[in-house]
PDB file of N, CA and C in Angstrom:
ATOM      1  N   UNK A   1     -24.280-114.395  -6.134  1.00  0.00           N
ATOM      2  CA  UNK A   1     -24.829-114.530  -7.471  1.00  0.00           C
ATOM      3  C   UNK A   1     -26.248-113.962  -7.469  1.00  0.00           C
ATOM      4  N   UNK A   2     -26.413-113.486  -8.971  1.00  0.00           N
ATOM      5  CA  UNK A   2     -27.717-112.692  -8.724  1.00  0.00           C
ATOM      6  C   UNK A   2     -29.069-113.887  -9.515  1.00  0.00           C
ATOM      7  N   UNK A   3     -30.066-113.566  -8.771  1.00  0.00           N
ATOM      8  CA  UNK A   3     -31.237-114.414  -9.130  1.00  0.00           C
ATOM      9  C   UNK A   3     -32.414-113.711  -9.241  1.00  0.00           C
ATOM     10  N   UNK A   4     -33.154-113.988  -9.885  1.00  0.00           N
ATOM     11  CA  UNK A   4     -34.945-113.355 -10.364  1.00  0.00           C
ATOM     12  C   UNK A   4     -35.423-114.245  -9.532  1.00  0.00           C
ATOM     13  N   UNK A   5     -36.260-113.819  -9.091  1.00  0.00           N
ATOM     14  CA  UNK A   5     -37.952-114.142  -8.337  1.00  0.00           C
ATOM     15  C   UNK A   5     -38.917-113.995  -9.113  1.00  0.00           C
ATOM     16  N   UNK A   6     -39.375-114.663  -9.997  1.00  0.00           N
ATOM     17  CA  UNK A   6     -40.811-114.104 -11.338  1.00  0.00           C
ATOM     18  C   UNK A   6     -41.713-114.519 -10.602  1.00  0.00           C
ATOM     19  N   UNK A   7     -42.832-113.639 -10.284  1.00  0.00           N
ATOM     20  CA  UNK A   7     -43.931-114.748  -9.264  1.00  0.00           C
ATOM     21  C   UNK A   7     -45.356-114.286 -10.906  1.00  0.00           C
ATOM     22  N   UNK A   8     -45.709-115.322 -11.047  1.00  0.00           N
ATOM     23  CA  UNK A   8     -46.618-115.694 -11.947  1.00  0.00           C
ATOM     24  C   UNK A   8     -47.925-115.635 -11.228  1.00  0.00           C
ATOM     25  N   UNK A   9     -49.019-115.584 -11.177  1.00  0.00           N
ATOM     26  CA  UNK A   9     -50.276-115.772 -11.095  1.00  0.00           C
ATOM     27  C   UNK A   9     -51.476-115.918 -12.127  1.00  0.00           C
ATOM     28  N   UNK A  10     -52.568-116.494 -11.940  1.00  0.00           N
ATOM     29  CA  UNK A  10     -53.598-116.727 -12.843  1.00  0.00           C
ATOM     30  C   UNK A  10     -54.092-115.309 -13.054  1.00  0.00           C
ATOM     31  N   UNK A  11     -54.331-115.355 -14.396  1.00  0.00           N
ATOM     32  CA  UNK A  11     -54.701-114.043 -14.682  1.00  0.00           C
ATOM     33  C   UNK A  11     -56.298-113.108 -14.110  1.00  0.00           C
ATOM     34  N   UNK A  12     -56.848-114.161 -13.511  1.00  0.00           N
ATOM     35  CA  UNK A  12     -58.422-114.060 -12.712  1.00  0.00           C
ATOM     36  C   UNK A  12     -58.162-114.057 -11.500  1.00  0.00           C
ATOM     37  N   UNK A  13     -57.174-114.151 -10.870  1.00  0.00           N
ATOM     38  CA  UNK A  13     -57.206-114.242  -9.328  1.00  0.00           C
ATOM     39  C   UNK A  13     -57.699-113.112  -8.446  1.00  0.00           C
ATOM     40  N   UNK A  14     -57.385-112.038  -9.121  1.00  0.00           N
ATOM     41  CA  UNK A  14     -58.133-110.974  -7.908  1.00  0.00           C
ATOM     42  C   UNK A  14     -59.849-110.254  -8.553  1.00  0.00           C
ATOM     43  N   UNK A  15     -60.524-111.240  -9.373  1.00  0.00           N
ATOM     44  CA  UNK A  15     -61.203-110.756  -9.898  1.00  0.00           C
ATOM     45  C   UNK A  15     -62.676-110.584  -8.601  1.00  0.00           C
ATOM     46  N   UNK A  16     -63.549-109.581  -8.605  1.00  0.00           N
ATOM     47  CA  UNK A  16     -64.403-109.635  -7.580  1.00  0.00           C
ATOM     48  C   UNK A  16     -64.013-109.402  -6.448  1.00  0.00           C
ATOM     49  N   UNK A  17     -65.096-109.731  -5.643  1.00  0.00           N
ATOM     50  CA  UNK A  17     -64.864-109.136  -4.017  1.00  0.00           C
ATOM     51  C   UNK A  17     -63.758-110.356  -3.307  1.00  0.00           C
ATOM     52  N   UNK A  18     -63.925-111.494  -3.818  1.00  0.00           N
ATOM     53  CA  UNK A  18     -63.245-112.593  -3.095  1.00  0.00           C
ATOM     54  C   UNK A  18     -61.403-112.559  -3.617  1.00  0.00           C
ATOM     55  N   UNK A  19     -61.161-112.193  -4.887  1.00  0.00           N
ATOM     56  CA  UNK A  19     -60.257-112.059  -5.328  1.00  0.00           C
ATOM     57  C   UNK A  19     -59.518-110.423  -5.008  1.00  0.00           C
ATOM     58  N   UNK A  20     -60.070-109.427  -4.598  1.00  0.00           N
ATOM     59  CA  UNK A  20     -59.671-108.751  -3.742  1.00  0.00           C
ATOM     60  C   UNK A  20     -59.517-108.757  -2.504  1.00  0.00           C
ATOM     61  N   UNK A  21     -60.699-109.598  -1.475  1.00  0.00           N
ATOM     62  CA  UNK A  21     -59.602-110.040  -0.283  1.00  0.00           C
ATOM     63  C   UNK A  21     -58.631-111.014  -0.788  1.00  0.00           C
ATOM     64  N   UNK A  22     -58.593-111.479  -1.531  1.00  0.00           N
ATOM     65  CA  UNK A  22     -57.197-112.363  -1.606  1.00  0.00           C
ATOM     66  C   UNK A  22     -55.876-111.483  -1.768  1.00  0.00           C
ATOM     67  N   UNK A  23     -56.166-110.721  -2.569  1.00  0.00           N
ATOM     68  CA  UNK A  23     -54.956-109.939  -2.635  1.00  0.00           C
ATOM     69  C   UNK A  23     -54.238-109.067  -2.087  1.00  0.00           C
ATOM     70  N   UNK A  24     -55.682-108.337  -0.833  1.00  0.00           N
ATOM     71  CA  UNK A  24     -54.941-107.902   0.059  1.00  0.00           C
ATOM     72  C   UNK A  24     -54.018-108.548   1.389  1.00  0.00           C
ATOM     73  N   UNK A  25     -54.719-109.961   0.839  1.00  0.00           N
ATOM     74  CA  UNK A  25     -53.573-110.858   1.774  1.00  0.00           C
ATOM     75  C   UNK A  25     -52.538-111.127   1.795  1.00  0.00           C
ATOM     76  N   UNK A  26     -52.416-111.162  -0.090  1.00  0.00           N
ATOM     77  CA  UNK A  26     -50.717-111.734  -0.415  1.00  0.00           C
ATOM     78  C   UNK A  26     -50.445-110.740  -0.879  1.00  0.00           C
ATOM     79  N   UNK A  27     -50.902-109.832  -0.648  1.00  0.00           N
ATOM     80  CA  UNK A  27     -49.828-108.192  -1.168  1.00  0.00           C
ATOM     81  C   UNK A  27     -49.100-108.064   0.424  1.00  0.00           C
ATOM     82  N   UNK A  28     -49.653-108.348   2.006  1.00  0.00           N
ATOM     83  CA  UNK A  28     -49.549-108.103   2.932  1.00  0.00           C
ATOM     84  C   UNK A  28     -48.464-109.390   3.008  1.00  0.00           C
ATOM     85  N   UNK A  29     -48.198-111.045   2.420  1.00  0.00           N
ATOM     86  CA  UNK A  29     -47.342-111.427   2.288  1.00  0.00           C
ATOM     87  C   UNK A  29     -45.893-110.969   2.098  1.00  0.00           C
ATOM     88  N   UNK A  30     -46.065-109.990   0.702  1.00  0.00           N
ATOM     89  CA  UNK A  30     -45.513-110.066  -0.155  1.00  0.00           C
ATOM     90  C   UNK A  30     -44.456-108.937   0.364  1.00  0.00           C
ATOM     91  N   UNK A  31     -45.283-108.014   1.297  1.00  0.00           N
ATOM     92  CA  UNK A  31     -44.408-106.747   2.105  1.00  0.00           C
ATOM     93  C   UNK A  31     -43.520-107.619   3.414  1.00  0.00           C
ATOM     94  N   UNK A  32     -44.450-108.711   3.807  1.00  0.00           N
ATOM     95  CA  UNK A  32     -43.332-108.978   4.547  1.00  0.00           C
ATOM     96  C   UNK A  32     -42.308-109.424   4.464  1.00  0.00           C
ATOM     97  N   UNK A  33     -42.556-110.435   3.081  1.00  0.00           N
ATOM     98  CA  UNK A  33     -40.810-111.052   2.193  1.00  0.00           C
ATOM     99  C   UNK A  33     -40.093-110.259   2.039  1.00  0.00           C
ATOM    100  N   UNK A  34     -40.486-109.038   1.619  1.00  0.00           N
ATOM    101  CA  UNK A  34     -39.726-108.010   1.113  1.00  0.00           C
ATOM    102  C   UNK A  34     -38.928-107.282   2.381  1.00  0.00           C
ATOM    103  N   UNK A  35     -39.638-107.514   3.549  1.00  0.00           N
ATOM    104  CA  UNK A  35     -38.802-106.752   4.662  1.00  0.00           C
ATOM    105  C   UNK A  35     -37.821-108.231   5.434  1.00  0.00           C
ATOM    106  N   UNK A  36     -38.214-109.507   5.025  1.00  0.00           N
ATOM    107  CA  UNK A  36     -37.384-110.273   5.187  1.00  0.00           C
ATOM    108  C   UNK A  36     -35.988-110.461   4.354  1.00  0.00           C
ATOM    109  N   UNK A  37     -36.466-110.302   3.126  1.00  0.00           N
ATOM    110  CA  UNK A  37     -35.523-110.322   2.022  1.00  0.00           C
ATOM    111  C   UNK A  37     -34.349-108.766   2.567  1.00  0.00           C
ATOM    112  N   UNK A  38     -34.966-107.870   2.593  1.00  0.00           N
ATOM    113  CA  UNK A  38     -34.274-106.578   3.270  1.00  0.00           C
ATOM    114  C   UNK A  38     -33.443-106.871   4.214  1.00  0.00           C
ATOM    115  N   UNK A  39     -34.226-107.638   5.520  1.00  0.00           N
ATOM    116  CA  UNK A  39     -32.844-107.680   6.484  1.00  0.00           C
ATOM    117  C   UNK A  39     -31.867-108.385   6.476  1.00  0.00           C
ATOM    118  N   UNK A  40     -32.283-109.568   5.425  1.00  0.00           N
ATOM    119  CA  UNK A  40     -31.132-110.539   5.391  1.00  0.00           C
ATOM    120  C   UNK A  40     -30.033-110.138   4.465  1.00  0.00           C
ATOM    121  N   UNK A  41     -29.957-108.343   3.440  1.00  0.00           N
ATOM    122  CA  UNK A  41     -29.054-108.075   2.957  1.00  0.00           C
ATOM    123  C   UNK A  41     -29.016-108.795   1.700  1.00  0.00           C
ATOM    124  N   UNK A  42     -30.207-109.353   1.065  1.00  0.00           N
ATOM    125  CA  UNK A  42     -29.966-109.976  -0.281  1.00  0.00           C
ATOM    126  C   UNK A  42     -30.888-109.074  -1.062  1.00  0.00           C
ATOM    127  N   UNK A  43     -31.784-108.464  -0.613  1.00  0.00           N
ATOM    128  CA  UNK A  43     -32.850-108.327  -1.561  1.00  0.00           C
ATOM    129  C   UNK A  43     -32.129-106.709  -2.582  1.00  0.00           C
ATOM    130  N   UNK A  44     -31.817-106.959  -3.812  1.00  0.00           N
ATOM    131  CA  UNK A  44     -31.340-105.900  -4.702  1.00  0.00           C
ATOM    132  C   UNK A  44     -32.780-105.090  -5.352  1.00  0.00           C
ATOM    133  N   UNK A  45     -33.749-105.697  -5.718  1.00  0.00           N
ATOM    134  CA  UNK A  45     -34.584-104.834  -6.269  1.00  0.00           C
ATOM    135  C   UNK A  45     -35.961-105.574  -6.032  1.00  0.00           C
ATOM    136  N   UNK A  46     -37.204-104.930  -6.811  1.00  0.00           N
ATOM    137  CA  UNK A  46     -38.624-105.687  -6.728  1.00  0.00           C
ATOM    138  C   UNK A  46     -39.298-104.999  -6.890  1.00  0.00           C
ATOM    139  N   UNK A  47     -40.691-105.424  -7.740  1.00  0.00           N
ATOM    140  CA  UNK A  47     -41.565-104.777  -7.739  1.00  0.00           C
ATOM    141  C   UNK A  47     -42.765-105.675  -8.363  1.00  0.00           C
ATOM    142  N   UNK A  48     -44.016-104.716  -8.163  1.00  0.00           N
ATOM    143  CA  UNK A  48     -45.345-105.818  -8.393  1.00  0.00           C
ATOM    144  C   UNK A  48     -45.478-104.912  -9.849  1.00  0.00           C
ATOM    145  N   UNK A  49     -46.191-105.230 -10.750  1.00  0.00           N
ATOM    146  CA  UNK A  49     -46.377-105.290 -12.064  1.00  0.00           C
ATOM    147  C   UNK A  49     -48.142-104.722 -12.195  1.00  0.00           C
ATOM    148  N   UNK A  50     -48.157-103.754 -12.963  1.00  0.00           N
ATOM    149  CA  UNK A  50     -49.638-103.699 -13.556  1.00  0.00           C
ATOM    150  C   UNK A  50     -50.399-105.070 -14.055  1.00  0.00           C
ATOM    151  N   UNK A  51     -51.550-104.775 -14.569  1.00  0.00           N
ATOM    152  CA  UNK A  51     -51.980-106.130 -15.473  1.00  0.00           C
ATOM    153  C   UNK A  51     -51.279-105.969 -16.439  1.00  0.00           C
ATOM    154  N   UNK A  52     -51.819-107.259 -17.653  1.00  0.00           N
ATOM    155  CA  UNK A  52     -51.592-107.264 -18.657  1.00  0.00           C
ATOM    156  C   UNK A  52     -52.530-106.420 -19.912  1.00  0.00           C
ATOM    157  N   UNK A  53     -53.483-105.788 -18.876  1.00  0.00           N
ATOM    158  CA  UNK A  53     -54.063-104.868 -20.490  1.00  0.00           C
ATOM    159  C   UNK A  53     -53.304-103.693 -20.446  1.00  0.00           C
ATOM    160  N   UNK A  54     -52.307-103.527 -19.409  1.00  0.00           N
ATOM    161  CA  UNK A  54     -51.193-102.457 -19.449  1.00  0.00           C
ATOM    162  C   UNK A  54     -50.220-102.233 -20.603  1.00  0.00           C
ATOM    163  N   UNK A  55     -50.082-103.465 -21.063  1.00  0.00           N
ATOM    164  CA  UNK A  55     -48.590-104.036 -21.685  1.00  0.00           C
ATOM    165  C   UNK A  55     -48.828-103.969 -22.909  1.00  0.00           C
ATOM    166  N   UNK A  56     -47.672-103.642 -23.269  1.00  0.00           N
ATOM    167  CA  UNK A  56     -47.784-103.368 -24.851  1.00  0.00           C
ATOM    168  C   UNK A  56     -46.281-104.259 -25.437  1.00  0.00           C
ATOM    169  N   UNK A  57     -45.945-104.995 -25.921  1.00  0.00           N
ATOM    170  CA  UNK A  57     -44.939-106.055 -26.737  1.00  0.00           C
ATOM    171  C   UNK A  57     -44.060-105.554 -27.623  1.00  0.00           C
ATOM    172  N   UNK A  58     -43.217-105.045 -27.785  1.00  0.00           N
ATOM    173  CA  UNK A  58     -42.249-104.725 -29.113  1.00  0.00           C
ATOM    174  C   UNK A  58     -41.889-106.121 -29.629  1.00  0.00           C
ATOM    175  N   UNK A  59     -42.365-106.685 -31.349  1.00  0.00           N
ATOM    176  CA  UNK A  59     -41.804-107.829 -32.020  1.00  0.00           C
ATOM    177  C   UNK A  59     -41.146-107.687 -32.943  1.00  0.00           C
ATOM    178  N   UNK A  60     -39.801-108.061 -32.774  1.00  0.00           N
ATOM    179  CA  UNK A  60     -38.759-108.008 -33.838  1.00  0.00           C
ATOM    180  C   UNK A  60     -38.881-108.939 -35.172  1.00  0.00           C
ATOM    181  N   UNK A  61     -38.544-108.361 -35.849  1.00  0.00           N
ATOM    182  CA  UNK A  61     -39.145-109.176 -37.255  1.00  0.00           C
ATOM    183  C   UNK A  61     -38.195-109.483 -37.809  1.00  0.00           C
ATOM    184  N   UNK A  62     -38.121-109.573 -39.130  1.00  0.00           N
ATOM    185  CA  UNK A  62     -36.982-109.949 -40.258  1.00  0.00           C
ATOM    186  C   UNK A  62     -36.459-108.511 -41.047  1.00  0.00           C
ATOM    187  N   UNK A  63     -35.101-108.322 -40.716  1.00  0.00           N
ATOM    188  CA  UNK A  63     -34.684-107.119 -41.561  1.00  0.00           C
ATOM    189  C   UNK A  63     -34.850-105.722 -40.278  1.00  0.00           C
ATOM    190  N   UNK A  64     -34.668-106.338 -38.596  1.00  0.00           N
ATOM    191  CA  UNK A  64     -35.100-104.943 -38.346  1.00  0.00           C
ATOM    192  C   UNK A  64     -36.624-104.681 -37.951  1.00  0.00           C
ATOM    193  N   UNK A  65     -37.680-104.901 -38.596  1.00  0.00           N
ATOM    194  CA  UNK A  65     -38.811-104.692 -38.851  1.00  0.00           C
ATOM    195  C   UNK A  65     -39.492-104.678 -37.389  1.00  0.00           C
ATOM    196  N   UNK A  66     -40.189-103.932 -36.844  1.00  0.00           N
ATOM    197  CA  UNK A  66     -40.764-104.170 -35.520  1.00  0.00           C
ATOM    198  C   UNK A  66     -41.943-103.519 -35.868  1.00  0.00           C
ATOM    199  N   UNK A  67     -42.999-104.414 -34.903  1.00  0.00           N
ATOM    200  CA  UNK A  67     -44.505-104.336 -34.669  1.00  0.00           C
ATOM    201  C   UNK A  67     -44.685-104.182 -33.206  1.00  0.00           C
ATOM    202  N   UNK A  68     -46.125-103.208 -32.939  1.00  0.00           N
ATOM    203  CA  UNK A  68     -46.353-103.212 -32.047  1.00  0.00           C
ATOM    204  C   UNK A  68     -47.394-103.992 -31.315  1.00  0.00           C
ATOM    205  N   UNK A  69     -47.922-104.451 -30.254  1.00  0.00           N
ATOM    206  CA  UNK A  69     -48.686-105.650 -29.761  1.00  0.00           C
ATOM    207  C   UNK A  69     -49.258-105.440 -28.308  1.00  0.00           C
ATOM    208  N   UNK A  70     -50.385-104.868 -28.605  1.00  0.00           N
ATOM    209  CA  UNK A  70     -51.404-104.826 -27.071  1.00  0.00           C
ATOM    210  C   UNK A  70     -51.455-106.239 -26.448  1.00  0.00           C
ATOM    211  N   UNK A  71     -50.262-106.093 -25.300  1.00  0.00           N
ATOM    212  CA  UNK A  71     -50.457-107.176 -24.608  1.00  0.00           C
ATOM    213  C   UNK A  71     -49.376-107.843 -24.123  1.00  0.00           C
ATOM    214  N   UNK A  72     -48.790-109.031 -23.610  1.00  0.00           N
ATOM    215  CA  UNK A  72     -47.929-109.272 -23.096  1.00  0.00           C
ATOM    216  C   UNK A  72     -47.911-110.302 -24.697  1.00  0.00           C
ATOM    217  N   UNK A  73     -46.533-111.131 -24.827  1.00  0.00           N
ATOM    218  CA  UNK A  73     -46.346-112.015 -25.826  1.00  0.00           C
ATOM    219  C   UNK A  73     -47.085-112.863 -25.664  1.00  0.00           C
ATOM    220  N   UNK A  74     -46.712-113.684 -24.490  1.00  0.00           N
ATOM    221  CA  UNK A  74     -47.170-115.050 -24.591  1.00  0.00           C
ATOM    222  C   UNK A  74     -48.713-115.087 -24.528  1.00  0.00           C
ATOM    223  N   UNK A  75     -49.018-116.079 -24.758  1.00  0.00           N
ATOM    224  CA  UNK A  75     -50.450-116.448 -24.958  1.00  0.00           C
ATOM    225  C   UNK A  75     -50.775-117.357 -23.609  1.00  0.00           C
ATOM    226  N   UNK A  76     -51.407-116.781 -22.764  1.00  0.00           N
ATOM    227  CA  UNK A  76     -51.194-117.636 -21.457  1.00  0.00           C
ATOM    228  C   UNK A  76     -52.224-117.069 -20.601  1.00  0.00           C
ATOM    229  N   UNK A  77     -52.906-117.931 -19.681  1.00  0.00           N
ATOM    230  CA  UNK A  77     -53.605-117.234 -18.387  1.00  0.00           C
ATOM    231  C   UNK A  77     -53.053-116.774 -17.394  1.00  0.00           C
ATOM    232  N   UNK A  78     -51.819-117.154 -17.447  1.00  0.00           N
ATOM    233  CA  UNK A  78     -50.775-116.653 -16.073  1.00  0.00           C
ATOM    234  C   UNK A  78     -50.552-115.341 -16.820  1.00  0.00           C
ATOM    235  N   UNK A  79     -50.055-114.509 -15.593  1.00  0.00           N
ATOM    236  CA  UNK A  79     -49.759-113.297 -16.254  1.00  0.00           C
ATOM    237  C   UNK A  79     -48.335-112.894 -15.045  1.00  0.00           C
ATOM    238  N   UNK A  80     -47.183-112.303 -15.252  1.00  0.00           N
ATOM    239  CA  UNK A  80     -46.090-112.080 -14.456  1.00  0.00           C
ATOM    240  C   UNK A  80     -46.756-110.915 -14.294  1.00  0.00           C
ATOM    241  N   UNK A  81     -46.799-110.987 -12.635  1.00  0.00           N
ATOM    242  CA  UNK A  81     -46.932-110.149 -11.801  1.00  0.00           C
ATOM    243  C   UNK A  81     -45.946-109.426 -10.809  1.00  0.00           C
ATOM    244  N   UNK A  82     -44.910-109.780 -10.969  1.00  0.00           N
ATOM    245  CA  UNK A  82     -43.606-108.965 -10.490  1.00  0.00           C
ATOM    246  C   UNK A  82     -42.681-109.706  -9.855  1.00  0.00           C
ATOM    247  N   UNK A  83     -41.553-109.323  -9.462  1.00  0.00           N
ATOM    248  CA  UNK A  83     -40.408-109.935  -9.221  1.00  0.00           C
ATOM    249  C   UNK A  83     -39.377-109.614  -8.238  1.00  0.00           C
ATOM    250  N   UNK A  84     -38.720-109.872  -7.796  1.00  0.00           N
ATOM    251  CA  UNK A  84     -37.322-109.595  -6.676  1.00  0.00           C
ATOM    252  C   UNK A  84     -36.162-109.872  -7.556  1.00  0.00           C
ATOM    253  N   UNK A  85     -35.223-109.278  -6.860  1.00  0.00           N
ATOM    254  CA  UNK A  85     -34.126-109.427  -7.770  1.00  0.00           C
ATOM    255  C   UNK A  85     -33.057-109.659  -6.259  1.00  0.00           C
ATOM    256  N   UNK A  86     -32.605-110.714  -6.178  1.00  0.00           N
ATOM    257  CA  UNK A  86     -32.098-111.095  -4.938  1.00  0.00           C
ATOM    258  C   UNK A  86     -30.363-111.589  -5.227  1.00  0.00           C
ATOM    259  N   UNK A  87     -29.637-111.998  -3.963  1.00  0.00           N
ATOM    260  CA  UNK A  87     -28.264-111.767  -4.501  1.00  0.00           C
ATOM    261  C   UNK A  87     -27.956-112.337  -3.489  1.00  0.00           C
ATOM    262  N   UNK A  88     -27.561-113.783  -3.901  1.00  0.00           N
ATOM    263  CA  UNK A  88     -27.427-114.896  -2.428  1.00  0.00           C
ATOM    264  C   UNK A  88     -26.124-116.189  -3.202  1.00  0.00           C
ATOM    265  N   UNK A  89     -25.754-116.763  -2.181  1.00  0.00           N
ATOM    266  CA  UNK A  89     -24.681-117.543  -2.447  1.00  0.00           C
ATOM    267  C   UNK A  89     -24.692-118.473  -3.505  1.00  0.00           C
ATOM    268  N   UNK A  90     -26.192-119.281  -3.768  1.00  0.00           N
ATOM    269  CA  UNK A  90     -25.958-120.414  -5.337  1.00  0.00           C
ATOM    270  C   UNK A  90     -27.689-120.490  -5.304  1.00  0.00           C
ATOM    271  N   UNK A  91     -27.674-121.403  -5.976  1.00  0.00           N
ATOM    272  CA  UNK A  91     -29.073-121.476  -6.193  1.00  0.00           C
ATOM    273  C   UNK A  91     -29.972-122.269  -5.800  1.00  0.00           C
ATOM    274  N   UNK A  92     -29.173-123.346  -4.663  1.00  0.00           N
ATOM    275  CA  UNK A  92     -30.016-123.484  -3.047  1.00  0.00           C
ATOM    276  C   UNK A  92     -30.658-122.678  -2.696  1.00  0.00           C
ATOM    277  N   UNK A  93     -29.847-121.279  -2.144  1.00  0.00           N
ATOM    278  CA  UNK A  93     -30.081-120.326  -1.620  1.00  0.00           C
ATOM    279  C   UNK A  93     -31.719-119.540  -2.353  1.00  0.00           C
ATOM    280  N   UNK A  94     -31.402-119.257  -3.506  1.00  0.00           N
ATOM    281  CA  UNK A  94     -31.997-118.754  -4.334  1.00  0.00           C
ATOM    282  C   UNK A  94     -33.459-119.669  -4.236  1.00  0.00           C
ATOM    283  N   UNK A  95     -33.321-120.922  -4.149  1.00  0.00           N
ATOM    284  CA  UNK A  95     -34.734-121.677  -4.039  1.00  0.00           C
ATOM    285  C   UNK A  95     -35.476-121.574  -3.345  1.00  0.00           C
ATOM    286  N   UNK A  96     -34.548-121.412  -1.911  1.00  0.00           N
ATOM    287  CA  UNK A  96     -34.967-121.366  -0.579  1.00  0.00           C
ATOM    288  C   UNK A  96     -36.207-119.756  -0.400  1.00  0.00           C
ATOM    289  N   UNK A  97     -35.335-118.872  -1.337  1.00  0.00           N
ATOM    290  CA  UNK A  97     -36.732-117.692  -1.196  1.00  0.00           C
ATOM    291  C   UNK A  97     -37.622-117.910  -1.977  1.00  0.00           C
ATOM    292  N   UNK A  98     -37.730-118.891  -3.119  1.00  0.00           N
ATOM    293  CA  UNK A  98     -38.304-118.348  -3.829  1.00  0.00           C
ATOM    294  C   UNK A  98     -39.512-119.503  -3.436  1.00  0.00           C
ATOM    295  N   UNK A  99     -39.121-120.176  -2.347  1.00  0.00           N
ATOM    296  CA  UNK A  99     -40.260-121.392  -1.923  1.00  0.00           C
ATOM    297  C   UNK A  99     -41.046-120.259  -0.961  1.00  0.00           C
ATOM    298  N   UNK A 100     -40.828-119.219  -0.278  1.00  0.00           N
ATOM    299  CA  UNK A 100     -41.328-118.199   0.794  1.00  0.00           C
ATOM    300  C   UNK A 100     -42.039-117.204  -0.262  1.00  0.00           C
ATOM    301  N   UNK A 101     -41.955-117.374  -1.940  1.00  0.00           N
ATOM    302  CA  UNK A 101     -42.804-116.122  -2.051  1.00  0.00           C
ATOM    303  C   UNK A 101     -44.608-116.500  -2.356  1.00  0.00           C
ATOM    304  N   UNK A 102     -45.452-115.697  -1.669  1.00  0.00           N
ATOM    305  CA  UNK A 102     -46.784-116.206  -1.358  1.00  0.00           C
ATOM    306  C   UNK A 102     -47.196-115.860  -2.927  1.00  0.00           C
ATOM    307  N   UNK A 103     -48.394-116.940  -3.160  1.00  0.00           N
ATOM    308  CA  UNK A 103     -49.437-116.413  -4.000  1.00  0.00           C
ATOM    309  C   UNK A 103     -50.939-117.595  -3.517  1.00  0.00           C
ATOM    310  N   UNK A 104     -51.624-117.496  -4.488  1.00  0.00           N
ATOM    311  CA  UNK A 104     -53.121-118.321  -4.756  1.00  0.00           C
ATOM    312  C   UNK A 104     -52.917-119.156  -5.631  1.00  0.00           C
ATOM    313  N   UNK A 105     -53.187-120.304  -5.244  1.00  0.00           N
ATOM    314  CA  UNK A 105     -53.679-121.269  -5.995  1.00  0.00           C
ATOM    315  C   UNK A 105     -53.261-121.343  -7.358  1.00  0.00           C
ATOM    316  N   UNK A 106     -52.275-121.595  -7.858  1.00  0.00           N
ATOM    317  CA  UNK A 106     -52.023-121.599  -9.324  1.00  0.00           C
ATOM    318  C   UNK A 106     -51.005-120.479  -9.489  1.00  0.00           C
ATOM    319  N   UNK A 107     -50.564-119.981  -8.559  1.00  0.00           N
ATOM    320  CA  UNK A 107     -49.292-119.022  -8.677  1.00  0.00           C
ATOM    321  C   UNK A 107     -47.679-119.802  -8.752  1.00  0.00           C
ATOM    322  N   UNK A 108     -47.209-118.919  -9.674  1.00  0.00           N
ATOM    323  CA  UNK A 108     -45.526-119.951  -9.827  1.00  0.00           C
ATOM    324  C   UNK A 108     -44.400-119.115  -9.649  1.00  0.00           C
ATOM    325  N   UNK A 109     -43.311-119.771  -9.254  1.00  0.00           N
ATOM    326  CA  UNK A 109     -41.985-118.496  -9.099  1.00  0.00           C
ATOM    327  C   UNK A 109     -41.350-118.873  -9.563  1.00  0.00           C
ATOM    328  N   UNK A 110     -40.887-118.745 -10.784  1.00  0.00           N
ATOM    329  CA  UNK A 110     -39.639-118.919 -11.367  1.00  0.00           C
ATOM    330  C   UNK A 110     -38.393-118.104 -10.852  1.00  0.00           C
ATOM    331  N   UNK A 111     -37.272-119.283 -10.987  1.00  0.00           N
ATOM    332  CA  UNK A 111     -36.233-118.752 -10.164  1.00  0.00           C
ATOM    333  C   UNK A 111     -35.085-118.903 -11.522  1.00  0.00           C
ATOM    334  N   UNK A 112     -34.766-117.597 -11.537  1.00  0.00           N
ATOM    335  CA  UNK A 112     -33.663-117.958 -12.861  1.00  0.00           C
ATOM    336  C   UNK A 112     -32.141-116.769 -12.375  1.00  0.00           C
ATOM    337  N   UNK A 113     -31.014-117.661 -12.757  1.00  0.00           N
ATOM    338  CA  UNK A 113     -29.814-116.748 -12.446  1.00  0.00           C
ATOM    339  C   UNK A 113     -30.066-116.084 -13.817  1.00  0.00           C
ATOM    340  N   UNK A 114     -28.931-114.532 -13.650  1.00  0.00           N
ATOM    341  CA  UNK A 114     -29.311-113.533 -14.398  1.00  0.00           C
ATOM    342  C   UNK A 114     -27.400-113.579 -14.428  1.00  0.00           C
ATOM    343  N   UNK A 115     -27.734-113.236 -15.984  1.00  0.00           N
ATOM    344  CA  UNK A 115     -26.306-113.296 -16.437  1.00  0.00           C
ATOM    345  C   UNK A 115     -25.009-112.534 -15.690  1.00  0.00           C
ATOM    346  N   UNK A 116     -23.799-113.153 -15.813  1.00  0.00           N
ATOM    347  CA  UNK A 116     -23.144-112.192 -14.708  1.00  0.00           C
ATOM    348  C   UNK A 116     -22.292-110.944 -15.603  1.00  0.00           C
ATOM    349  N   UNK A 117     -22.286-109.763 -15.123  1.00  0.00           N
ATOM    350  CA  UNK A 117     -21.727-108.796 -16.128  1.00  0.00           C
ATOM    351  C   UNK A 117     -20.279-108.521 -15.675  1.00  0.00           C
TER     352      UNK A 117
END
């Protein structure tokens, strides 16, 4: 079964000199999950994410109608910073990585099954 890895972080975490060594720490995490996730034959996809002054929102309206929106939707300090896309037996399994993916202080992983096609 297939599962998301959303790893969330505070939207200030790599800000400055201290928040850049941080990140070159858990980016150096984050390669090694990824070569763990690799050998164990689950890992289907992944990737780390720009910021959010990258992002731009398509909002569907009434009738069709769409607007455009500098920014991610939600209104939030966390900002999704990228994800795995992994492919493991239930969602034990699925927990079990998603307790191994690193962040700082206020980082979250949402673990969600992805519809089956």
């Amino acid at each position: 079964m297939q599962y998301m890895l959303l790893v969330y972080e505070p939207e200030d975490a790599w800000e400055g000199e201290a928040g850049q060594a941080a990140m070159q720490v858990v980016v150096a995490k984050h390669m090694a999950l990824a070569g763990e996730l690799a050998a164990q034959g689950v890992l289907l996809s992944g990737n780390g994410l720009q910021g959010t002054a990258t992002a731009t929102t398509v909002v569907m309206g009434e009738g069709g109608a769409q607007t455009l929106h500098d920014g991610p939707f939600a209104e939030t300090r966390e900002q999704l910073g990228g994800y795995y896309l992994i492919d493991v037996a239930d969602l034990d399994a699925a927990l079990a990585w998603g307790r191994k993916v690193p962040g700082v202080p206020g980082a979250k992983c949402e673990v969600r099954p992805v519809i089956a096609q």
